[in-house]
N, C-alpha and C. Protein backbone atom coordinates (compact mmCIF):
# COMPACT_ATOMS: atom_id res chain seq x y z
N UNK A 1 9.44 157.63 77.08
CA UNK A 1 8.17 157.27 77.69
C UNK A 1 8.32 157.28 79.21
N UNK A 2 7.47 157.78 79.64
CA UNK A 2 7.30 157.72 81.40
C UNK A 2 7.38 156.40 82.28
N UNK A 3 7.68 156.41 83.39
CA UNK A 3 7.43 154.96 83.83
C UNK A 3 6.53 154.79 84.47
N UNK A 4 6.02 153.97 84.64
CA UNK A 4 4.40 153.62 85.38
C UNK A 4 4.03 154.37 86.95
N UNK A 5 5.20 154.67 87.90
CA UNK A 5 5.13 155.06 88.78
C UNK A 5 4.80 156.81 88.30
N UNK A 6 5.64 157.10 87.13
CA UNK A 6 5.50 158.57 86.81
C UNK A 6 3.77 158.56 86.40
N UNK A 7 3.09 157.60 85.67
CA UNK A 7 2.09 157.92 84.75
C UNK A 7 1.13 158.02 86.21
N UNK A 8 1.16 157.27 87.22
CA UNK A 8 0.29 157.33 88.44
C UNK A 8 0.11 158.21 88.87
N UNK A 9 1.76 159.19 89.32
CA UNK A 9 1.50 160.42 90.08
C UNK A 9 0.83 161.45 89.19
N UNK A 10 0.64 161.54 87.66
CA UNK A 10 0.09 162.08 87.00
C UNK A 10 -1.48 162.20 86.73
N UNK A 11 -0.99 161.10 86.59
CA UNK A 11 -2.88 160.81 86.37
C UNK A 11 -3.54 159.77 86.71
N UNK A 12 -2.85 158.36 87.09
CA UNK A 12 -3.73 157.11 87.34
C UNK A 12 -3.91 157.20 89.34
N UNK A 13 -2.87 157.69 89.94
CA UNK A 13 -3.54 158.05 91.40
C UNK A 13 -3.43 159.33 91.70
N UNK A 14 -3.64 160.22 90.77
CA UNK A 14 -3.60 161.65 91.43
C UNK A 14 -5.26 161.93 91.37
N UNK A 15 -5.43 162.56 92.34
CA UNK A 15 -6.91 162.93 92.91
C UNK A 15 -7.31 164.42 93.01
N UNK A 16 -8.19 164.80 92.88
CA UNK A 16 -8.73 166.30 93.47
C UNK A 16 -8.45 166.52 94.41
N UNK A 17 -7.51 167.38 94.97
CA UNK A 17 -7.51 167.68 96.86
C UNK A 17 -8.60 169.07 96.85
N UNK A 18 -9.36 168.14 97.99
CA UNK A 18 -10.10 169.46 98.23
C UNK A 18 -9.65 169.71 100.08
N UNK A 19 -8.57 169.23 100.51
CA UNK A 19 -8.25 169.87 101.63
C UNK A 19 -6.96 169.32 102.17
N UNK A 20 -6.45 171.07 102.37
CA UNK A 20 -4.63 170.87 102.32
C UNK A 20 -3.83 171.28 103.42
N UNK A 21 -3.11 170.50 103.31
CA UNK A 21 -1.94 171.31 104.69
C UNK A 21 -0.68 171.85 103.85
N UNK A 22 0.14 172.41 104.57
CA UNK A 22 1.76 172.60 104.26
C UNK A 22 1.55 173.90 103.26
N UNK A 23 2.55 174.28 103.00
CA UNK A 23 2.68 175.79 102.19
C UNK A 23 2.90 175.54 100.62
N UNK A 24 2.85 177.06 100.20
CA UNK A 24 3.65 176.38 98.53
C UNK A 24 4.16 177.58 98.23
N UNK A 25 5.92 177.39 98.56
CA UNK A 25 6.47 178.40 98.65
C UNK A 25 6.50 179.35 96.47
N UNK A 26 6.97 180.55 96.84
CA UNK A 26 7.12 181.32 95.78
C UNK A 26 8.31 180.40 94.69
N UNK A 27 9.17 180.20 95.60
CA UNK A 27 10.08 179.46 94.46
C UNK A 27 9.48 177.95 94.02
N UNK A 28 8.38 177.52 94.18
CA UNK A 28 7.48 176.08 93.95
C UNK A 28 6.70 176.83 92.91
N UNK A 29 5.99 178.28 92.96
CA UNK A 29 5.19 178.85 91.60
C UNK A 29 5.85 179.08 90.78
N UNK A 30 7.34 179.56 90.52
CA UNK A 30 8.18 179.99 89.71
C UNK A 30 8.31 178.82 88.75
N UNK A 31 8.48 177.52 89.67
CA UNK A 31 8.88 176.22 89.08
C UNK A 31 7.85 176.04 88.24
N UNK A 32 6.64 175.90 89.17
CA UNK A 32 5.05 175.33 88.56
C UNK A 32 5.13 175.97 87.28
N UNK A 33 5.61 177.54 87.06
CA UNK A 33 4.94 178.47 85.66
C UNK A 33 6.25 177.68 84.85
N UNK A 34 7.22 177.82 85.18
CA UNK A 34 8.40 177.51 84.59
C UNK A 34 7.99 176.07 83.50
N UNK A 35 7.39 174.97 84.15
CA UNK A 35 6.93 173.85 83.44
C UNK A 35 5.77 174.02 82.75
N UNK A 36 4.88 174.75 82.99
CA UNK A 36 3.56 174.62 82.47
C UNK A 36 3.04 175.40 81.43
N UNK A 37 4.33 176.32 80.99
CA UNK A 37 4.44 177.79 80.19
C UNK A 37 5.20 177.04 78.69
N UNK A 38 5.51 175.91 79.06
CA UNK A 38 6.17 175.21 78.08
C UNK A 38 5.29 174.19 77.14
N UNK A 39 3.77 174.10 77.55
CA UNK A 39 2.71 173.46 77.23
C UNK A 39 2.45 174.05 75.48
N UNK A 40 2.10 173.53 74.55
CA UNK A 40 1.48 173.92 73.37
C UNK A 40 0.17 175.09 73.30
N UNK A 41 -0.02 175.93 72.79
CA UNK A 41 -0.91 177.13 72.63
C UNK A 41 -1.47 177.21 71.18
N UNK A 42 -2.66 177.66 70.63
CA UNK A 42 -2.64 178.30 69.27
C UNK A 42 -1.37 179.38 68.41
N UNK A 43 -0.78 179.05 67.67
CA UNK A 43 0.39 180.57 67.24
C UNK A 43 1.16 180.91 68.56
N UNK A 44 1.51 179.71 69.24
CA UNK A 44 2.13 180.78 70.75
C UNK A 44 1.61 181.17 71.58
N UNK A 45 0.22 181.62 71.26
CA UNK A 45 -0.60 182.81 72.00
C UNK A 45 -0.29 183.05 73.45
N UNK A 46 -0.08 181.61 74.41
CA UNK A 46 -0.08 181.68 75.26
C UNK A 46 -0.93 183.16 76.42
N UNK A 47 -2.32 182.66 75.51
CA UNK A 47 -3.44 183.84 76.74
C UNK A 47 -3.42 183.79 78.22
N UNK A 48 -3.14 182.26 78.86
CA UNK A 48 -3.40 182.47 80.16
C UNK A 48 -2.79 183.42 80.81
N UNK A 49 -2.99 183.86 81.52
CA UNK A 49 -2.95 184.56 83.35
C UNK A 49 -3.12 183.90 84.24
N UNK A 50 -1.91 184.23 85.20
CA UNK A 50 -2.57 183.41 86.49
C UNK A 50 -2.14 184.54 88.02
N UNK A 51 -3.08 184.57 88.65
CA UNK A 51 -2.82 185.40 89.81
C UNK A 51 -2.85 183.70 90.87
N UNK A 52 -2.08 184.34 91.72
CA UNK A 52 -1.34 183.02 92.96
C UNK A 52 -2.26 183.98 94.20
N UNK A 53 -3.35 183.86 94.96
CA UNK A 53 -3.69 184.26 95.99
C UNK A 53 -3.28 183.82 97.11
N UNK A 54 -2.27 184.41 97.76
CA UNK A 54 -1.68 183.22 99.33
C UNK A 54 -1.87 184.40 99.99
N UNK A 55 -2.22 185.44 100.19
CA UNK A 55 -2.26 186.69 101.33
C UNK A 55 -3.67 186.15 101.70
N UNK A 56 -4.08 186.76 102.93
CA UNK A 56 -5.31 187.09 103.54
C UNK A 56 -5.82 187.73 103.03
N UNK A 57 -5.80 189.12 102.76
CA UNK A 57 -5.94 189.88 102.20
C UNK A 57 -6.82 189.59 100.71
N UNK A 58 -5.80 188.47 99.95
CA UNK A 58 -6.14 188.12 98.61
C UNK A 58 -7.30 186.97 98.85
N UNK A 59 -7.26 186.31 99.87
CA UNK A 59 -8.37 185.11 100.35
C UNK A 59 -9.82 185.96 100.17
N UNK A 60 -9.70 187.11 101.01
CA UNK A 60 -10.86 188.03 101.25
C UNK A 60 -11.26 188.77 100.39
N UNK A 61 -10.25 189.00 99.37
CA UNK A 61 -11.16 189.76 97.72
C UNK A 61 -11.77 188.64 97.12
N UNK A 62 -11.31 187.27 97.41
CA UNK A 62 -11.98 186.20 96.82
C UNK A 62 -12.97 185.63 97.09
N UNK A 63 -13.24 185.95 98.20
CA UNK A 63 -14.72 184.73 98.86
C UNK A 63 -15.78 185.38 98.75
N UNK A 64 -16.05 186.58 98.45
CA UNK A 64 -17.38 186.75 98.12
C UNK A 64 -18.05 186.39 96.78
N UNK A 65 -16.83 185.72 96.22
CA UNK A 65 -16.92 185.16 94.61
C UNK A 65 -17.25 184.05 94.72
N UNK A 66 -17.37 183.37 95.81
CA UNK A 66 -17.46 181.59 95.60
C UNK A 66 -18.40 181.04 95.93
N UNK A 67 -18.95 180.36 95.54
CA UNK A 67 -19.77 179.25 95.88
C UNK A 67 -19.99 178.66 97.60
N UNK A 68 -20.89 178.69 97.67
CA UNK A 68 -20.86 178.03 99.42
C UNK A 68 -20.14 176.69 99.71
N UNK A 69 -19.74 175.81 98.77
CA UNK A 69 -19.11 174.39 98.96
C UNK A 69 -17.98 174.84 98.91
N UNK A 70 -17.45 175.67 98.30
CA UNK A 70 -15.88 176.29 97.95
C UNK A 70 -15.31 177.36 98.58
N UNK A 71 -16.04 177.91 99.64
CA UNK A 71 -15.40 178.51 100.72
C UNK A 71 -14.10 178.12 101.46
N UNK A 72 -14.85 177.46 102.67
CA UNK A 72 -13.72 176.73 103.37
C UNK A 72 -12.90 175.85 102.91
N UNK A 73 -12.40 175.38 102.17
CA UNK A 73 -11.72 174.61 101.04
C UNK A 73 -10.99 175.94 100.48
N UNK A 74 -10.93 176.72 99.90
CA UNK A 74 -11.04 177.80 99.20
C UNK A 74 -9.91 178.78 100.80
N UNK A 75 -10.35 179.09 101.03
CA UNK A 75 -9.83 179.97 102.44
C UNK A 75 -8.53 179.31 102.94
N UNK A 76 -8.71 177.33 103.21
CA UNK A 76 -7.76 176.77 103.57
C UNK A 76 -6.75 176.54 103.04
N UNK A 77 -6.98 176.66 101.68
CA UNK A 77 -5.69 176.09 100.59
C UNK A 77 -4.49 177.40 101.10
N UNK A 78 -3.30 177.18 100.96
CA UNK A 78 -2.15 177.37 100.97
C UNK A 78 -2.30 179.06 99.62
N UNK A 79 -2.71 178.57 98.36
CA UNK A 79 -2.83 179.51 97.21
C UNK A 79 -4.03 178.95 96.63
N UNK A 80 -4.33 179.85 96.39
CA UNK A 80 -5.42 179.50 94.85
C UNK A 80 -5.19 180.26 93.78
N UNK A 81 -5.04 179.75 92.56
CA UNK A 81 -4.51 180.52 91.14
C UNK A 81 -6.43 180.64 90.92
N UNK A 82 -5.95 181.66 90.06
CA UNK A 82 -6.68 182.21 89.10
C UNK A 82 -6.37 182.22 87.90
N UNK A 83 -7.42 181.57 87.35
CA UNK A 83 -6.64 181.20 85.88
C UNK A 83 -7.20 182.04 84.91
N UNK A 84 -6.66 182.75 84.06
CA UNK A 84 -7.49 183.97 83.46
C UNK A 84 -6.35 183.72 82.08
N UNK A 85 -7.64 184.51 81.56
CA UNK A 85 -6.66 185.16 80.32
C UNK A 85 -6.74 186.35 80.18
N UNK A 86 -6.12 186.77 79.27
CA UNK A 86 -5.77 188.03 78.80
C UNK A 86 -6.66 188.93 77.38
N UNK A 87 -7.52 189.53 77.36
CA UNK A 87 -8.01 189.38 76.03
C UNK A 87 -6.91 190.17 74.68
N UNK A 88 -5.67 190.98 75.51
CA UNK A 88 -5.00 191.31 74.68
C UNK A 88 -4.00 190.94 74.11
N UNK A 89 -3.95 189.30 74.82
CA UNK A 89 -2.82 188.30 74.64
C UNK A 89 -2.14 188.25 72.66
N UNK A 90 -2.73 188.81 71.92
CA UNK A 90 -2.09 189.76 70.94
C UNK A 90 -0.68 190.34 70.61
N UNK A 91 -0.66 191.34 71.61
CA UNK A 91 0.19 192.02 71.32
C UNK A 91 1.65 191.48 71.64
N UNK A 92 1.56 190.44 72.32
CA UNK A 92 2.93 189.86 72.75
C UNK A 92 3.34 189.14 71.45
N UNK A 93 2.40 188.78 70.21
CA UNK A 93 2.90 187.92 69.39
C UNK A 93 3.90 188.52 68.52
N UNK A 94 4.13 189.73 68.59
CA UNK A 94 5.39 190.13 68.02
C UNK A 94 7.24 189.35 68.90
N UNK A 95 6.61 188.95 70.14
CA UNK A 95 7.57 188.62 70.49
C UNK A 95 7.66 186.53 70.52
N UNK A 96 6.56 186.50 70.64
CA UNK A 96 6.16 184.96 70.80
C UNK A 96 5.77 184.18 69.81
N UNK A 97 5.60 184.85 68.69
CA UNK A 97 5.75 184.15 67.47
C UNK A 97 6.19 185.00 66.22
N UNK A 98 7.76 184.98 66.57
CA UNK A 98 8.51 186.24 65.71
C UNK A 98 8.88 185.58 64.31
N UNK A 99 8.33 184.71 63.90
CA UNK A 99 8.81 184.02 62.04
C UNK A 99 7.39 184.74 61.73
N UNK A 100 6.28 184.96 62.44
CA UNK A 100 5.45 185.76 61.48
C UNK A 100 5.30 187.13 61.84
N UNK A 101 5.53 188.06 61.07
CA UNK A 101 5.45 189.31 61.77
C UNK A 101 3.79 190.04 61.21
N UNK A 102 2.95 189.05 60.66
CA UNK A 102 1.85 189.69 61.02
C UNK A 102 0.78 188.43 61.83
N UNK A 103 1.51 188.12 62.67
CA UNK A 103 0.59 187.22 64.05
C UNK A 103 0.09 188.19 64.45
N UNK A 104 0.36 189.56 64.63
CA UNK A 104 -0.54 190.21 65.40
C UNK A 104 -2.06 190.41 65.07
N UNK A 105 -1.96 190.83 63.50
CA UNK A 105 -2.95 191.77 63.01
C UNK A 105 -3.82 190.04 62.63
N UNK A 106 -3.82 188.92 62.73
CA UNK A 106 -4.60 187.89 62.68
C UNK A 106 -5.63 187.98 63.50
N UNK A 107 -5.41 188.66 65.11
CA UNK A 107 -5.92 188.77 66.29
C UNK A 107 -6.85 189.77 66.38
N UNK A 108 -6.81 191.29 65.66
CA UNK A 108 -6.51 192.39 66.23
C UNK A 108 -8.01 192.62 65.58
N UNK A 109 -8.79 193.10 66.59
CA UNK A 109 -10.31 193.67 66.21
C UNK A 109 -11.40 192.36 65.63
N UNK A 110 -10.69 191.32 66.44
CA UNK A 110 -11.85 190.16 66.12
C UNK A 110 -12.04 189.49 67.46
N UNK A 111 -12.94 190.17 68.56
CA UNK A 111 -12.92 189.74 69.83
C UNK A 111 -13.73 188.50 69.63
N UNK A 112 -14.53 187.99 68.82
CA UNK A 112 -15.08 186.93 68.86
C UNK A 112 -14.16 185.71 68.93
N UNK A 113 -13.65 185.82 67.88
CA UNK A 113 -12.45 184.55 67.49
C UNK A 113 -11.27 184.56 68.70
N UNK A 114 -10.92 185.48 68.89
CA UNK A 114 -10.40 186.33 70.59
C UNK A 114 -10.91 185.40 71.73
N UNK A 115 -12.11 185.70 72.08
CA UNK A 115 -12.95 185.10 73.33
C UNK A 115 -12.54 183.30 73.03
N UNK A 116 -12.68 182.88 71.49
CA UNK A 116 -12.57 181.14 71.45
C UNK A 116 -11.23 180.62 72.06
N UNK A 117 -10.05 181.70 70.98
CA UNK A 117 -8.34 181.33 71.47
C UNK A 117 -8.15 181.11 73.06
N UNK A 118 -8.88 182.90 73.28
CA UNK A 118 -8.98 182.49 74.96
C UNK A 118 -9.19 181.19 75.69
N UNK A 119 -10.51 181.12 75.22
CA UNK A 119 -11.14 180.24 76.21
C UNK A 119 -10.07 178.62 76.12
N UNK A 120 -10.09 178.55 74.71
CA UNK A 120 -9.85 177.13 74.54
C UNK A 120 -8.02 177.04 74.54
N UNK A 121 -7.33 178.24 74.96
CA UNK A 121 -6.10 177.81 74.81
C UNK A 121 -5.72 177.75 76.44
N UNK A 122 -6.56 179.03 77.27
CA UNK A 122 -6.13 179.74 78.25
C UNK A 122 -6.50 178.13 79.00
N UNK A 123 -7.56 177.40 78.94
CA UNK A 123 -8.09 176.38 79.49
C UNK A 123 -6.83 175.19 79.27
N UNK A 124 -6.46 175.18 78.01
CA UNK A 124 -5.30 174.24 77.85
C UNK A 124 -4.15 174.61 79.11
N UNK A 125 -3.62 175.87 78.96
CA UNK A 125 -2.75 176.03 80.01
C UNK A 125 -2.99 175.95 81.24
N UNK A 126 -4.12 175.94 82.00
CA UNK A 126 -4.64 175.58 83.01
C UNK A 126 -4.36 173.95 83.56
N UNK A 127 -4.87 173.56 82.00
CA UNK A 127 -4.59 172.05 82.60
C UNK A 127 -3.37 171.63 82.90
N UNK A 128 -2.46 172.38 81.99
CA UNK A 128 -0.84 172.28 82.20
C UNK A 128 -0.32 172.45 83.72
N UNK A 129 -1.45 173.02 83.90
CA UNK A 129 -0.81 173.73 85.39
C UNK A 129 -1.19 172.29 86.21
N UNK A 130 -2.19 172.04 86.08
CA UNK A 130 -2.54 171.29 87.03
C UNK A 130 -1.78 169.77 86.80
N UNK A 131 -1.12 169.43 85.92
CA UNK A 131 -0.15 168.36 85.30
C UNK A 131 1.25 168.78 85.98
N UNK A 132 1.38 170.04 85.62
CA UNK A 132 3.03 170.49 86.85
C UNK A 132 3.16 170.33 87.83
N UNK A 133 1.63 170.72 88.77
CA UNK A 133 1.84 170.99 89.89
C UNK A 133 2.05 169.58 90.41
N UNK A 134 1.05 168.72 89.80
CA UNK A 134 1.11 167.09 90.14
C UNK A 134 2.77 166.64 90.00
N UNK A 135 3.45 166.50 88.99
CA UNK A 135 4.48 166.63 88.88
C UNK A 135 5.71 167.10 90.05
N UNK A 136 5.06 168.39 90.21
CA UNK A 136 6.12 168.79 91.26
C UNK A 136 5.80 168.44 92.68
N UNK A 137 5.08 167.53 93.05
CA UNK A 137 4.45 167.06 93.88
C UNK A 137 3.17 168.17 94.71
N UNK A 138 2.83 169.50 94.10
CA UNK A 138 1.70 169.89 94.56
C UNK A 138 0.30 169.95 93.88
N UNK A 139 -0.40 169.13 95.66
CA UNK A 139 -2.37 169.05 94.84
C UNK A 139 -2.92 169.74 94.80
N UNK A 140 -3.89 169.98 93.35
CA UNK A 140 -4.50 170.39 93.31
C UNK A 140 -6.22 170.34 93.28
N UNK A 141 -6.84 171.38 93.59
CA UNK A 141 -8.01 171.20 93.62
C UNK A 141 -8.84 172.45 92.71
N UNK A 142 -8.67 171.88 91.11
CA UNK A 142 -9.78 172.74 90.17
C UNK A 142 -11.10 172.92 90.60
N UNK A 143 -11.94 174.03 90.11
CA UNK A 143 -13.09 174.45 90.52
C UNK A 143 -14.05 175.27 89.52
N UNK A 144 -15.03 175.39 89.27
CA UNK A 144 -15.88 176.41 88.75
C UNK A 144 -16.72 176.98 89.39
N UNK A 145 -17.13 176.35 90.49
CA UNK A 145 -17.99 177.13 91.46
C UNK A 145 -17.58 178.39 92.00
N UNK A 146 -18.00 179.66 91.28
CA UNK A 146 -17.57 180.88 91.61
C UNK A 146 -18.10 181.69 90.69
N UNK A 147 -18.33 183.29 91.02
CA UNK A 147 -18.76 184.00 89.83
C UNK A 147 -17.80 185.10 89.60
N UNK A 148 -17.63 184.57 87.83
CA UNK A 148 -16.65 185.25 86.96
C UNK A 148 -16.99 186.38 87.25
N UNK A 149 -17.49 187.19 87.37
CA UNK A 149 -18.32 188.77 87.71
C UNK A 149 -17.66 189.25 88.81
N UNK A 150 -17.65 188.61 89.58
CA UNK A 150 -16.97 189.38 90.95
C UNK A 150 -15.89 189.10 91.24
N UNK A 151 -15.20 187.94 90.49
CA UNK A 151 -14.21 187.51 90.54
C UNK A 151 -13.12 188.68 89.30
N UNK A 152 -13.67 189.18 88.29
CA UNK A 152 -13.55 190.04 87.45
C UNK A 152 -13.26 191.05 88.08
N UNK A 153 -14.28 191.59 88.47
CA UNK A 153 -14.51 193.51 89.84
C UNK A 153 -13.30 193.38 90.22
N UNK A 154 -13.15 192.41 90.80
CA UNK A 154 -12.26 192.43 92.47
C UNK A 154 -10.76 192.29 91.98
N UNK A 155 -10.28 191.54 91.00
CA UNK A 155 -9.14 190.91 90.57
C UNK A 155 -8.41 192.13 89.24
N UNK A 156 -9.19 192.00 87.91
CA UNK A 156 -9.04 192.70 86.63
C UNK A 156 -10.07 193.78 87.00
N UNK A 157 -10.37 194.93 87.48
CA UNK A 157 -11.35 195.90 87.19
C UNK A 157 -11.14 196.50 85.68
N UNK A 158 -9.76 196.63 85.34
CA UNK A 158 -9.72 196.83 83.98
C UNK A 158 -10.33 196.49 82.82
N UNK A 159 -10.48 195.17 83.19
CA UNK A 159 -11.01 194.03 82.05
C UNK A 159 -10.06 193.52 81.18
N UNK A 160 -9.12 194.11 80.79
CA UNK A 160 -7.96 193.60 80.37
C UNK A 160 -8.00 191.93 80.39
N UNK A 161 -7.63 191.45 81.56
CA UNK A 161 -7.96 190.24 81.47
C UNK A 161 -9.45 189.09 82.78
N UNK A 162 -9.83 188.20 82.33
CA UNK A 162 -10.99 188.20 82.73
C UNK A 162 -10.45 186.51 83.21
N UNK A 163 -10.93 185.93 84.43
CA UNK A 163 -11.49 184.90 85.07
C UNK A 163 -11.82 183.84 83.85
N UNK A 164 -11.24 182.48 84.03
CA UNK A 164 -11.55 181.34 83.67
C UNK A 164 -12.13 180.32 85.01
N UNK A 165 -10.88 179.69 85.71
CA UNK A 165 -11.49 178.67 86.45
C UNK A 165 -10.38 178.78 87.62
N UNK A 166 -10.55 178.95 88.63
CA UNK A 166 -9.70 178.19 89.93
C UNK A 166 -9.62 177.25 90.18
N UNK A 167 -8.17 177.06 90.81
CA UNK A 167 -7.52 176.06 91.32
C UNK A 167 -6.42 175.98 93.04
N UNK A 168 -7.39 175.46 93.78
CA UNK A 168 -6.27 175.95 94.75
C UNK A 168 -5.19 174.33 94.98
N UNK A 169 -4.26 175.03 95.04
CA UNK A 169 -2.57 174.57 95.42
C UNK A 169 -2.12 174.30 97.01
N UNK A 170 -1.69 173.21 96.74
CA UNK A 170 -1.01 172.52 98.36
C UNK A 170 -0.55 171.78 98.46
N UNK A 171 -0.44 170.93 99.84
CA UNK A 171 0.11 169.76 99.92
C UNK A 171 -1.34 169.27 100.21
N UNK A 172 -2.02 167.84 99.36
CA UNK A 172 -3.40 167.33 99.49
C UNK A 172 -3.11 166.90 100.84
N UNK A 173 -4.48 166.87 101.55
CA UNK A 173 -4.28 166.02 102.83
C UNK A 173 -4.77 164.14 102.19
N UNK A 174 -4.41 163.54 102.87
CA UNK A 174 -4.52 162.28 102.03
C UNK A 174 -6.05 161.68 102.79
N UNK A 175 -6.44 161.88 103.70
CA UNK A 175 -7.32 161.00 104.96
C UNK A 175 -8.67 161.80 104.43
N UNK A 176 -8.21 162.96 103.31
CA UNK A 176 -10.09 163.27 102.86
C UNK A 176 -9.93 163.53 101.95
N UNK A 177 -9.32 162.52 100.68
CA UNK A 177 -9.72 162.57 99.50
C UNK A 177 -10.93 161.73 99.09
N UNK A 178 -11.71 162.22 98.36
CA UNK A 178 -12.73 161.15 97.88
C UNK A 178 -12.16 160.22 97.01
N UNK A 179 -13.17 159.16 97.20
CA UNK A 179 -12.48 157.95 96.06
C UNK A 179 -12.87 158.31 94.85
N UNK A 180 -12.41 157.81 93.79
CA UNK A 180 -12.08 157.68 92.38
C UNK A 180 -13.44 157.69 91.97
N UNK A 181 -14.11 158.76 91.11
CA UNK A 181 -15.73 158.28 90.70
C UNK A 181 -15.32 157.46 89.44
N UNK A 182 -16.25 156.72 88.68
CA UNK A 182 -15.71 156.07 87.63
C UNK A 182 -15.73 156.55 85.90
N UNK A 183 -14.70 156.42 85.45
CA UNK A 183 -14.76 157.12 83.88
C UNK A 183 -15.41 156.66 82.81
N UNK A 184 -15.46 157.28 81.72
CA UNK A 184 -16.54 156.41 80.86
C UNK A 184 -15.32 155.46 80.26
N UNK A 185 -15.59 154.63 79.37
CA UNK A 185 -14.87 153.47 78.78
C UNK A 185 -14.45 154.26 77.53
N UNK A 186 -13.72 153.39 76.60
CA UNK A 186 -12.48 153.98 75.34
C UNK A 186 -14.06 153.99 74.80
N UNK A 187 -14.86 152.87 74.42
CA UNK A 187 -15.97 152.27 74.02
C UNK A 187 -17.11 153.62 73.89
N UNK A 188 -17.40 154.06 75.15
CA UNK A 188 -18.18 155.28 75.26
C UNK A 188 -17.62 156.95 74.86
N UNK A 189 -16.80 157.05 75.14
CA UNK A 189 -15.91 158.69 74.99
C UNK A 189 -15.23 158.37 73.31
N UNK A 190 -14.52 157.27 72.85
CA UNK A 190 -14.39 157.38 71.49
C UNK A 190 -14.66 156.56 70.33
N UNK A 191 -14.28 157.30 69.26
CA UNK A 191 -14.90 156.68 67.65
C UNK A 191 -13.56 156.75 66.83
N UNK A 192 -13.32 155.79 66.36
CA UNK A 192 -12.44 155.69 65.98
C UNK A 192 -12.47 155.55 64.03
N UNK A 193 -12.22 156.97 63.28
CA UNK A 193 -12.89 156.99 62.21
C UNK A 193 -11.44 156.74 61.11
């Protein structure tokens, strides 16, 4: 079990940074995937994708995708992942879940059931990410304000794999985090059957 100081930096005082200083070097993403790749998936699947944007270059294929609140926030961060999946995240299951050797053909020509694994696993690993990065002491700041569409064009033109949700990565600045909004109670969010 964790100790109370661990459960804080996790989750009881970790906050949204929406504005960052300091860098986040390549060997800090290696780490971040390294922990967060180890998270639970459907069959393995492990769909996510993640592109790390820290170039200029990569800032500027991005901002015509965002939201007007998520610009400058967005521009300033250090990186911003892209959290995507893969829709062919399939074919790896010959290697990622090798006790069944027909994991593949479970997948294969059912983009519907496809699009759910996606969504709902690729989203799990996301959160993983954002649990590592806390962990490894970098804040983050998740987002949806942006359009999957151009974020798609600019990133996957292939389509291969497609846009979930951003997150940009840093060191939080501490003097403009917002305070804590309040959560619902055990009372309201569950039922206990």
């Amino acid at each position: 079990m964790l100790d109370a100081k661990s459960l804080d930096t996790l989750f009881r005082q970790a906050r949204t940074q929406n504005w960052f200083t300091g860098e986040v070097s390549e060997s800090q993403l290696r780490a971040l995937y390294d922990l967060l790749k180890m998270g639970p998936t459907t069959m393995n699947t492990q769909p996510a994708r993640f592109v790390f944007v820290r170039t200029k270059e990569g800032k500027d294929k991005l901002r015509p995708a965002l939201s007007p609140g998520n610009v400058d926030k967005t521009m300033a961060a250090p990186v911003t992942a892209i959290i995507a999946y893969d829709t062919r995240f399939y074919e790896f299951l010959p290697r990622t879940f090798p006790h069944d050797p027909n994991a593949k053909a479970v997948f294969e020509g059912k983009e519907e059931t496809n699009r759910i694994v996606c969504l709902r696993n690729g989203s799990l690993q996301g959160a993983y990410l954002i649990i590592a990065a806390r962990a490894l002491g970098i804040g983050t700041g998740p987002m949806s304000g942006f359009d999957n569409a151009k974020v798609d064009a600019a990133f996957f033109p292939d389509g291969r794999w497609r846009s979930n949700f951003l997150c940009n990565l840093g060191k939080g600045d501490p003097a403009k985090v917002f305070p804590r909004n309040p959560r619902l109670t055990f009372e309201e969010a569950c039922l206990l059957a």
